[in-house]
PDB file of N, CA and C in Angstrom:
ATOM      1  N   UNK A   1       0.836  -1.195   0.000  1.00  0.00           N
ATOM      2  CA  UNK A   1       0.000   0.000   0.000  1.00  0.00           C
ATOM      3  C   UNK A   1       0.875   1.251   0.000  1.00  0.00           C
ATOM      4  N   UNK A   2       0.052   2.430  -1.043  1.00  0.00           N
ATOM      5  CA  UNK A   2       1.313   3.485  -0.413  1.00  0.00           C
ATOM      6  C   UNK A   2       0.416   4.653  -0.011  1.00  0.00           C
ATOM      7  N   UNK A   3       0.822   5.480   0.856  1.00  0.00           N
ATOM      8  CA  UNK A   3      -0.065   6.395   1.947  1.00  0.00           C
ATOM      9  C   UNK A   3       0.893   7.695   1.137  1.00  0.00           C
ATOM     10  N   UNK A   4      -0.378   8.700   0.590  1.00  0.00           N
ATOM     11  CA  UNK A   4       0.309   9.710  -0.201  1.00  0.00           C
ATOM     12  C   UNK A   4      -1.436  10.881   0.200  1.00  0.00           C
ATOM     13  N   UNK A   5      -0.740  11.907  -0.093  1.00  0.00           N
ATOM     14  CA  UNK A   5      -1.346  13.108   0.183  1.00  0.00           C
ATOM     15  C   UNK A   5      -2.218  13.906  -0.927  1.00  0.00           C
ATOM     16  N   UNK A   6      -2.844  14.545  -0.506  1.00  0.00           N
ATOM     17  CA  UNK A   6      -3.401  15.212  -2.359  1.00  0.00           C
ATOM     18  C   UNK A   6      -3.412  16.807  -1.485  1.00  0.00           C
ATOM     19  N   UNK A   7      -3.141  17.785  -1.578  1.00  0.00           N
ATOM     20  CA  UNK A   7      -3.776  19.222  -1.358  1.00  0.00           C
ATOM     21  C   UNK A   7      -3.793  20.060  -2.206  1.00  0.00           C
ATOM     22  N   UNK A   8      -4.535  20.951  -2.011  1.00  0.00           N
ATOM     23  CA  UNK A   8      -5.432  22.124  -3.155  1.00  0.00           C
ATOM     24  C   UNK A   8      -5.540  23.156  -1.797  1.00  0.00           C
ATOM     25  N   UNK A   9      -4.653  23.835  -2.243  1.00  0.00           N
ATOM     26  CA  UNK A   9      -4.753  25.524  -1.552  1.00  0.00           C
ATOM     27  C   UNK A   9      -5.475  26.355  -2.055  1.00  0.00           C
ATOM     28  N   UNK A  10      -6.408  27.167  -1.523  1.00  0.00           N
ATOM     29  CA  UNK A  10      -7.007  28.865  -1.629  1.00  0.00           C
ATOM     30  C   UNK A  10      -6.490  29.801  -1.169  1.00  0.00           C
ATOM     31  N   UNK A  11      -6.787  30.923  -1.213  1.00  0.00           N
ATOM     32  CA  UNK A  11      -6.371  32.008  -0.510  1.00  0.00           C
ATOM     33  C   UNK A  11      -6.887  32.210   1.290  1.00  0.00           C
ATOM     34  N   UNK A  12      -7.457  31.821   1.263  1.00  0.00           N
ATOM     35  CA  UNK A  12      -8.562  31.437   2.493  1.00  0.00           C
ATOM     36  C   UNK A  12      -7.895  30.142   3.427  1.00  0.00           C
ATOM     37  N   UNK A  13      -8.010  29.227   2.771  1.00  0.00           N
ATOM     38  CA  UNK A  13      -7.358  28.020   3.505  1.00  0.00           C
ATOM     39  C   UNK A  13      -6.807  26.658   2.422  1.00  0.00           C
ATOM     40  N   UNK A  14      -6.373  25.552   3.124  1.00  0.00           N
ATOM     41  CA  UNK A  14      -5.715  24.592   2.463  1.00  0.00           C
ATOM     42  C   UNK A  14      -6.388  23.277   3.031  1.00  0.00           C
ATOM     43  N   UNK A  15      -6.838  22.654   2.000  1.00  0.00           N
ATOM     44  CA  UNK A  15      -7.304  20.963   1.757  1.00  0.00           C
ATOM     45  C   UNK A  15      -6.018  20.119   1.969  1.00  0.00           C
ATOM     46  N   UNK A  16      -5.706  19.547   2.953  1.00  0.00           N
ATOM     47  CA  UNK A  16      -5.122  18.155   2.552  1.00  0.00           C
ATOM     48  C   UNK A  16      -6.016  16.661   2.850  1.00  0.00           C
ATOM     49  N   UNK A  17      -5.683  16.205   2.127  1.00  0.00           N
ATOM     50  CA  UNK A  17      -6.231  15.101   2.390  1.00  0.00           C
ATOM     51  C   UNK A  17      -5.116  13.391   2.432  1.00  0.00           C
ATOM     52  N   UNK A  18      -5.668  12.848   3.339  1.00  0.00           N
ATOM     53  CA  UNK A  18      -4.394  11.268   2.922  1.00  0.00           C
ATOM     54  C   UNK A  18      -5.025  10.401   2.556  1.00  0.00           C
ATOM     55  N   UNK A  19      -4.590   9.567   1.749  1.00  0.00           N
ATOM     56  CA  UNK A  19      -4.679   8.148   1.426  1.00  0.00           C
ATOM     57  C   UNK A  19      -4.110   7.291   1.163  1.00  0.00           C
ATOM     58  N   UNK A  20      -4.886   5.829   1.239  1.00  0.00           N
ATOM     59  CA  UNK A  20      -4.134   4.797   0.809  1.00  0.00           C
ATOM     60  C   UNK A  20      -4.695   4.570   0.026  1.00  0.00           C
ATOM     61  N   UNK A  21      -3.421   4.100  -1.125  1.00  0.00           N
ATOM     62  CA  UNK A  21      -3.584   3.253  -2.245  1.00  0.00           C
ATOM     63  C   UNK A  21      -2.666   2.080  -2.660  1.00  0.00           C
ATOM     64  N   UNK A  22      -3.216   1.152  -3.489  1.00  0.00           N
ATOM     65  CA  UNK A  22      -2.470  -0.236  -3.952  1.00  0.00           C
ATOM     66  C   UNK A  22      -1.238   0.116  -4.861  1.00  0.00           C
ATOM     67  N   UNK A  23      -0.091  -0.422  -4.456  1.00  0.00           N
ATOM     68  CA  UNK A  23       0.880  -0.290  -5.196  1.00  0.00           C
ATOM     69  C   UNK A  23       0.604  -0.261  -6.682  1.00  0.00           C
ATOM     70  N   UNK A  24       1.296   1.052  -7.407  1.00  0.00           N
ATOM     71  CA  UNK A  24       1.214   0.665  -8.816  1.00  0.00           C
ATOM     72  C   UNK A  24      -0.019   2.016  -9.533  1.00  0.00           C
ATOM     73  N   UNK A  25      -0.487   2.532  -8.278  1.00  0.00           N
ATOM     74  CA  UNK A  25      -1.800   3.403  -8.668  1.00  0.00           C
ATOM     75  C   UNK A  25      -0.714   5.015  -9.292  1.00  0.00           C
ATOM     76  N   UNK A  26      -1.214   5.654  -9.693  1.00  0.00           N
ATOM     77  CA  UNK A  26      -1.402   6.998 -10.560  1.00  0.00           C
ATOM     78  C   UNK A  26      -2.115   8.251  -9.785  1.00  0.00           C
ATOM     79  N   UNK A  27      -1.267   9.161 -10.336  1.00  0.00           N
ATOM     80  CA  UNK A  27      -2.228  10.179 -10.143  1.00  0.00           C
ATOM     81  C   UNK A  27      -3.670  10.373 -10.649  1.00  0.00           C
ATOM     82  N   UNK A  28      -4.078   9.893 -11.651  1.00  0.00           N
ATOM     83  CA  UNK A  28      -5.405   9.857 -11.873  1.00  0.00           C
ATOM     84  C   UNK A  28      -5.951   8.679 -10.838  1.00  0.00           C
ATOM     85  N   UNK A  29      -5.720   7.898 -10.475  1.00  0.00           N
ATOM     86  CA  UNK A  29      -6.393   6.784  -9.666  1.00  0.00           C
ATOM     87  C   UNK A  29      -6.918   7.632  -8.460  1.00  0.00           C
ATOM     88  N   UNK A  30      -5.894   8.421  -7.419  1.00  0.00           N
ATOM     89  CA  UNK A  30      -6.080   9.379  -6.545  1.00  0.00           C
ATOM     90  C   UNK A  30      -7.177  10.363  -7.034  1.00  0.00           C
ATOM     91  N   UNK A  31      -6.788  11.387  -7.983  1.00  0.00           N
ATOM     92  CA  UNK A  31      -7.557  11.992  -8.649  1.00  0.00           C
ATOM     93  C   UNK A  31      -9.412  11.599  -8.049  1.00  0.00           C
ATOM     94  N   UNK A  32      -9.124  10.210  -8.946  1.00  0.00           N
ATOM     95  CA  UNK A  32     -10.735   9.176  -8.846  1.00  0.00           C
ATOM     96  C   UNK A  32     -11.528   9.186  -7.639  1.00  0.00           C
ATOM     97  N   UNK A  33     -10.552   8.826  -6.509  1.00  0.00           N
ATOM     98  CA  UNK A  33     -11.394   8.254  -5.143  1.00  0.00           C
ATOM     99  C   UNK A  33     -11.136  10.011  -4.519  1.00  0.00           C
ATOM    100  N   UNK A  34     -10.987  11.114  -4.881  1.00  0.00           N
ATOM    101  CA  UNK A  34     -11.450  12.185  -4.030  1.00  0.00           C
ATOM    102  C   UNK A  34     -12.452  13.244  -5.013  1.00  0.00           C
ATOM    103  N   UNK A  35     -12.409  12.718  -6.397  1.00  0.00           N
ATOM    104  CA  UNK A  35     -13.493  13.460  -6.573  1.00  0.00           C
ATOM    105  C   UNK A  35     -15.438  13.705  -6.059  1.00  0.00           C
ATOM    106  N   UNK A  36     -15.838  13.033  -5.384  1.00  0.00           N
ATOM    107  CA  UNK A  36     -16.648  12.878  -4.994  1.00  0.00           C
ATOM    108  C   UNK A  36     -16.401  13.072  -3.214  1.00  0.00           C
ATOM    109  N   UNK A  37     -15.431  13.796  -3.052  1.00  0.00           N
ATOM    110  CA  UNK A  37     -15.075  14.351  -1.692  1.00  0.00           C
ATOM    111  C   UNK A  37     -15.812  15.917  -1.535  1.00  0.00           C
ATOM    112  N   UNK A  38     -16.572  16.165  -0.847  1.00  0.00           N
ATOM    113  CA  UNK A  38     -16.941  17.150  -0.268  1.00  0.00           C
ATOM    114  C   UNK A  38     -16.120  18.535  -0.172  1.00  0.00           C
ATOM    115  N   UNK A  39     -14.679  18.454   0.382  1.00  0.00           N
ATOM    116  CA  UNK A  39     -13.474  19.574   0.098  1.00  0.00           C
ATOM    117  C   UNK A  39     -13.736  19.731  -1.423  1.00  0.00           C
ATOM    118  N   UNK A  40     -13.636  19.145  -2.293  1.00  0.00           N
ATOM    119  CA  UNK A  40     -12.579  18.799  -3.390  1.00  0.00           C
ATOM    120  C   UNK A  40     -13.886  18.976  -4.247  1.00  0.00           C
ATOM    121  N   UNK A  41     -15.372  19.527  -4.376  1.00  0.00           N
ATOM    122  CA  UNK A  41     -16.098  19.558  -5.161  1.00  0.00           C
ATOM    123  C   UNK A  41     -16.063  20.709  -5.809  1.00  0.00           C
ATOM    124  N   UNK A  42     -15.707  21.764  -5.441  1.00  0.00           N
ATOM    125  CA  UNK A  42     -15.819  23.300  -5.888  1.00  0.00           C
ATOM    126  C   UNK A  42     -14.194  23.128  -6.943  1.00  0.00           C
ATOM    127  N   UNK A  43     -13.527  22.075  -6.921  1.00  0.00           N
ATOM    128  CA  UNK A  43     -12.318  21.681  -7.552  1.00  0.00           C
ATOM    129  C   UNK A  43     -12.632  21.095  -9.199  1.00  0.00           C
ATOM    130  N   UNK A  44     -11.917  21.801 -10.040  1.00  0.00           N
ATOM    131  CA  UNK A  44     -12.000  21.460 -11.567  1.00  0.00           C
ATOM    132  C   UNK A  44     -10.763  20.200 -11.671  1.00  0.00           C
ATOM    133  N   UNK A  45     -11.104  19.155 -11.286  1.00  0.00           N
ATOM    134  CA  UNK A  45     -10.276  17.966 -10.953  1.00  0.00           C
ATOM    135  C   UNK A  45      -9.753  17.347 -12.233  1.00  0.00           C
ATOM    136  N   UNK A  46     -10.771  17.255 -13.261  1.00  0.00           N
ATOM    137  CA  UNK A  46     -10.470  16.828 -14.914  1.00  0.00           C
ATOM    138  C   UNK A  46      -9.642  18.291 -15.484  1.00  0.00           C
ATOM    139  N   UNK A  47      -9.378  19.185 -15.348  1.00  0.00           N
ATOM    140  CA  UNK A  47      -8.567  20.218 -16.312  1.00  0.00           C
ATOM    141  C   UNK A  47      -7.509  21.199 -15.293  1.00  0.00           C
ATOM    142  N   UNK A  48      -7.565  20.446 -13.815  1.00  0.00           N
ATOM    143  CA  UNK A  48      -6.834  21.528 -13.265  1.00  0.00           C
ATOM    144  C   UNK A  48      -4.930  20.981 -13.526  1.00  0.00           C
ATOM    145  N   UNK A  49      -4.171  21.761 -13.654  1.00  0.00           N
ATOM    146  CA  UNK A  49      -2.523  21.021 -13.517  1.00  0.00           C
ATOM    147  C   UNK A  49      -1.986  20.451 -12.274  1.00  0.00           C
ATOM    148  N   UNK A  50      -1.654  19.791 -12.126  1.00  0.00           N
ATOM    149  CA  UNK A  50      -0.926  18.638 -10.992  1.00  0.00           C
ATOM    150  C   UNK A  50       0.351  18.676 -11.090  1.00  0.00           C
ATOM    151  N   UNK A  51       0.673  18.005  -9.815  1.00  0.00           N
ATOM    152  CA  UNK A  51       2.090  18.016  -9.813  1.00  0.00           C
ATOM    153  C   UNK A  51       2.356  17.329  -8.454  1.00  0.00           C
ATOM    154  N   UNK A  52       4.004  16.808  -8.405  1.00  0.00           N
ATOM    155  CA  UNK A  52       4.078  16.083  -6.820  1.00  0.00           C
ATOM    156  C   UNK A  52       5.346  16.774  -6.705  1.00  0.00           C
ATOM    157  N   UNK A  53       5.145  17.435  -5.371  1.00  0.00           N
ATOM    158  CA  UNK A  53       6.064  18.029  -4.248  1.00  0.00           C
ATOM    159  C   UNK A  53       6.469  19.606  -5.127  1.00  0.00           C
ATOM    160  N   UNK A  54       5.762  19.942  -5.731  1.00  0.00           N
ATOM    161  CA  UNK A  54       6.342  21.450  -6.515  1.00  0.00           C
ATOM    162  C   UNK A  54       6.819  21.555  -8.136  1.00  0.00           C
ATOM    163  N   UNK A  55       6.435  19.819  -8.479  1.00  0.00           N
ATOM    164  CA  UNK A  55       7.372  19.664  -9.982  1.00  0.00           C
ATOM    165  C   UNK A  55       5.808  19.224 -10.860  1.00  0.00           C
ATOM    166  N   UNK A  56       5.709  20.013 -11.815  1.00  0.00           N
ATOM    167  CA  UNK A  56       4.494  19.447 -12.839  1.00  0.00           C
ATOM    168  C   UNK A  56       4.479  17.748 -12.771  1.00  0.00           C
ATOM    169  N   UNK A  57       3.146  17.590 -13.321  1.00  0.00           N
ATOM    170  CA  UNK A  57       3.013  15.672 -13.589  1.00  0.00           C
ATOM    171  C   UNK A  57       2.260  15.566 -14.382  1.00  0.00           C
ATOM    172  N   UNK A  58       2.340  14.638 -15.137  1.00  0.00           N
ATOM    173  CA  UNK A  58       1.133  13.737 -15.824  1.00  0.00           C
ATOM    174  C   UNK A  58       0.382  12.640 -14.529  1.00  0.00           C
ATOM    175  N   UNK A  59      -0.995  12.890 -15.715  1.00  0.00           N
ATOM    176  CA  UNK A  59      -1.965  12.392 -14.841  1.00  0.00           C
ATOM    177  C   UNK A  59      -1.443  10.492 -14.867  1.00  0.00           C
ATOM    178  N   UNK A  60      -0.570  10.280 -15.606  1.00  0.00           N
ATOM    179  CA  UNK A  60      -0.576   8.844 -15.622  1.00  0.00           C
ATOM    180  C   UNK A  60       0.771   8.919 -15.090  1.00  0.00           C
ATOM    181  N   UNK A  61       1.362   9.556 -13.849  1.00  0.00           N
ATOM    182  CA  UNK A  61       2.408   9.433 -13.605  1.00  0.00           C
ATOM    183  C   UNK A  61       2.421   8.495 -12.573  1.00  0.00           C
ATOM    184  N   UNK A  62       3.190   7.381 -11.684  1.00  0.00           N
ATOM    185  CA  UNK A  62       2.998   6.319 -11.253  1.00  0.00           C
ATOM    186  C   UNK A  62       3.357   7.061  -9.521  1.00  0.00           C
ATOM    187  N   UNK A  63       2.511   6.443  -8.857  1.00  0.00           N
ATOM    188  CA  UNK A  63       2.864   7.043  -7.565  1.00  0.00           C
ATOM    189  C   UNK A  63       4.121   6.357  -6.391  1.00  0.00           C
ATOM    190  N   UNK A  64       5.117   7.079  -5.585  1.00  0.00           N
ATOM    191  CA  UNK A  64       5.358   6.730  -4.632  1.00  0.00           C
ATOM    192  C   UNK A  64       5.093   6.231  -3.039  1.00  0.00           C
ATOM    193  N   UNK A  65       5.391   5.560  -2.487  1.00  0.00           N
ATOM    194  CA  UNK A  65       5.461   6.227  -1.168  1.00  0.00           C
ATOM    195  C   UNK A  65       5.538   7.082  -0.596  1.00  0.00           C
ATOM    196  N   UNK A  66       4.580   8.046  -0.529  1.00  0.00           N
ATOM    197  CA  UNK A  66       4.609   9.775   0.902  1.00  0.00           C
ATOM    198  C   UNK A  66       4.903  10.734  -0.108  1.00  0.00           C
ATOM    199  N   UNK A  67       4.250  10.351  -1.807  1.00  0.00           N
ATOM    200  CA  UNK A  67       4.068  11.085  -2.294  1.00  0.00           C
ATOM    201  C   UNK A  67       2.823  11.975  -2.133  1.00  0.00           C
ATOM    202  N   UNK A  68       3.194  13.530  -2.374  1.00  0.00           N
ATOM    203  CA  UNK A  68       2.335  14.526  -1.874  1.00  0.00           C
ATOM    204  C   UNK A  68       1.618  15.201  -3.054  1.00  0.00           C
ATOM    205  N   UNK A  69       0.358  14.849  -3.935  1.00  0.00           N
ATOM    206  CA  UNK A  69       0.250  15.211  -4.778  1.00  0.00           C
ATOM    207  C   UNK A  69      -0.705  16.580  -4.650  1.00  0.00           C
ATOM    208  N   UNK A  70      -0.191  17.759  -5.257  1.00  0.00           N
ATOM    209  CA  UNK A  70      -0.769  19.269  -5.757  1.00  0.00           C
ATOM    210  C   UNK A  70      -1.459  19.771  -6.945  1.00  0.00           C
ATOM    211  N   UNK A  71      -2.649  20.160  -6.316  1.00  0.00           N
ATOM    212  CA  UNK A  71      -3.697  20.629  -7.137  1.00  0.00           C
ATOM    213  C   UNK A  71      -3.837  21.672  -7.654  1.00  0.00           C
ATOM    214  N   UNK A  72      -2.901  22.507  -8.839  1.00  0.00           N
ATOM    215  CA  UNK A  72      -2.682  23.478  -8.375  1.00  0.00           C
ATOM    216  C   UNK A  72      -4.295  24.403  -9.599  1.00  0.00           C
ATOM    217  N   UNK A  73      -4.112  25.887  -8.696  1.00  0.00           N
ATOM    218  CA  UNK A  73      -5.138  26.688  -9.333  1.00  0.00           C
ATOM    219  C   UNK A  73      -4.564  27.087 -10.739  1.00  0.00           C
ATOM    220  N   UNK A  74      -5.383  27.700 -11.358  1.00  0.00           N
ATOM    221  CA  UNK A  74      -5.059  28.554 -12.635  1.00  0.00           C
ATOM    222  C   UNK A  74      -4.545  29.738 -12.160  1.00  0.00           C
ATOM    223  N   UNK A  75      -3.815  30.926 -12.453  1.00  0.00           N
ATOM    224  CA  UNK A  75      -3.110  32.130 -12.531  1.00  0.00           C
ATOM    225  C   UNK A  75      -4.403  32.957 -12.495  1.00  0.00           C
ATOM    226  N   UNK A  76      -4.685  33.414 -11.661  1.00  0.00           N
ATOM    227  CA  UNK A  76      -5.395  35.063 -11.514  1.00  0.00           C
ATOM    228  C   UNK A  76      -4.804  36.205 -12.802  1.00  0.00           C
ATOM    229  N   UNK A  77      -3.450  35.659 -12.619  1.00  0.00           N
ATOM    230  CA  UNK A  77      -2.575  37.363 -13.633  1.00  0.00           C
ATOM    231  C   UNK A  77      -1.676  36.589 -13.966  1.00  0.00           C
ATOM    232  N   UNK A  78      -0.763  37.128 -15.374  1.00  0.00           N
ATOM    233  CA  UNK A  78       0.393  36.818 -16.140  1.00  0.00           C
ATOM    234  C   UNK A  78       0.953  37.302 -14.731  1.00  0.00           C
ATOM    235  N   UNK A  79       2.330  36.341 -14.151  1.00  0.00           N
ATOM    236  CA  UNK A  79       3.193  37.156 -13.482  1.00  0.00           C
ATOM    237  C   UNK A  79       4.325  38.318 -13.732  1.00  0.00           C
ATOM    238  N   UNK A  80       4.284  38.262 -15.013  1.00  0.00           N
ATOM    239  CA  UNK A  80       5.256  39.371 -15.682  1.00  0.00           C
ATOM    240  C   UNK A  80       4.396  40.388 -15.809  1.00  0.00           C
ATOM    241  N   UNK A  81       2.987  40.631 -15.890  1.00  0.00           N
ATOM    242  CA  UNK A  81       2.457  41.879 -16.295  1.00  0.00           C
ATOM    243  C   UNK A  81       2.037  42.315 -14.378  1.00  0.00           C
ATOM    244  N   UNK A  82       1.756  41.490 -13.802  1.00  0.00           N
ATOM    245  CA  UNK A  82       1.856  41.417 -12.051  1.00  0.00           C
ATOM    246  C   UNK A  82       2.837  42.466 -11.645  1.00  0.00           C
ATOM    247  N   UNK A  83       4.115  41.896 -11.862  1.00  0.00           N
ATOM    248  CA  UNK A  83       5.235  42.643 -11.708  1.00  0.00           C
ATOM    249  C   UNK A  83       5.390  43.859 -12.203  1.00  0.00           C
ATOM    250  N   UNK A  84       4.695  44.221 -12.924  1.00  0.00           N
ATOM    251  CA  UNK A  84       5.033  45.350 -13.614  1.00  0.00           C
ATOM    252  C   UNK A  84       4.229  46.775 -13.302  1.00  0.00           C
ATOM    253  N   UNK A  85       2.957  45.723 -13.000  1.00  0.00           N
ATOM    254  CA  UNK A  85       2.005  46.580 -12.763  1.00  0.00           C
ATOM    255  C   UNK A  85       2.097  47.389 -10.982  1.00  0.00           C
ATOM    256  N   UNK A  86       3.192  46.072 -10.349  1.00  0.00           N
ATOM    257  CA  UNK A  86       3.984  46.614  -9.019  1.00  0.00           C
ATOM    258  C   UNK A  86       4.781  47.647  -8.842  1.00  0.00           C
ATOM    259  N   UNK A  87       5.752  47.281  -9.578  1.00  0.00           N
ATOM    260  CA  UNK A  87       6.659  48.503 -10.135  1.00  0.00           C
ATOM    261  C   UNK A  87       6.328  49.872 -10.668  1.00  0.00           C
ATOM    262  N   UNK A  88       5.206  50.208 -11.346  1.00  0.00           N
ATOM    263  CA  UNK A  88       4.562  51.069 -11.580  1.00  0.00           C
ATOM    264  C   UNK A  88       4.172  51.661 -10.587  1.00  0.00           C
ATOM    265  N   UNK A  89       3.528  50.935  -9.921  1.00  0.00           N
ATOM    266  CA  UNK A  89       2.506  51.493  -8.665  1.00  0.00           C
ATOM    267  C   UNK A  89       3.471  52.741  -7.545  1.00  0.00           C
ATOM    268  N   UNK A  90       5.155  51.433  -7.494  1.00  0.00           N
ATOM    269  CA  UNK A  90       5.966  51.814  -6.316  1.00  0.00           C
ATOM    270  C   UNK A  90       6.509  52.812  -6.884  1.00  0.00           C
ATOM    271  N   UNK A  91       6.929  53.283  -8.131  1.00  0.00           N
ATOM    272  CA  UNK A  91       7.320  54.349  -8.934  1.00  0.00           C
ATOM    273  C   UNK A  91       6.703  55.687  -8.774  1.00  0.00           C
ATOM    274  N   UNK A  92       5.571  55.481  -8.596  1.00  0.00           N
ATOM    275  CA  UNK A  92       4.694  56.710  -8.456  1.00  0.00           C
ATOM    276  C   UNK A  92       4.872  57.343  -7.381  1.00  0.00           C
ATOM    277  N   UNK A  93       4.836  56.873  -6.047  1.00  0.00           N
ATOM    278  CA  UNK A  93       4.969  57.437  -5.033  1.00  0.00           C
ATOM    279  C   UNK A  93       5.943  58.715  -4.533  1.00  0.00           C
TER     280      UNK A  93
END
């Protein structure tokens, strides 16, 4: 069995959740048994990007042991036009 994590952060607060799964399972397998989780419904689970421990993934990527898999959101803002629009701001003053 391997005992691995899934979380999906907001601005507000952070979902983790644990589970076990049978050797050999995927990020989509995980994916599977929390979509119908209560946290995890307001979650675009089929189109959102993933990733384990901070590094992108495919959904058919094979899981570890105390792997921590991330749900991550879409971008609010380009971070280059973010930045810029910072810099501007602090310029003015």
């Amino acid at each position: 069995m391997l005992r691995i994590e899934i979380v999906y952060a907001q601005p507000q607060c952070s979902v983790v959740k644990s589970l076990n799964l049978p050797a050999g399972a995927r990020i989509s397998d995980a994916l599977s048994l929390i979509a119908s989780d209560q946290d995890f419904l307001d979650v675009d689970l089929a189109g959102a990007a993933v990733g384990i421990f901070g590094k992108a993934a495919g959904r058919d990527q094979q899981l570890a042991d105390g792997d921590r898999i991330e749900i991550y959101r879409p971008l609010v803002e380009e971070p280059k036009l973010a930045r810029r629009k910072r810099a501007g701001q602090s310029g003015r003053r």
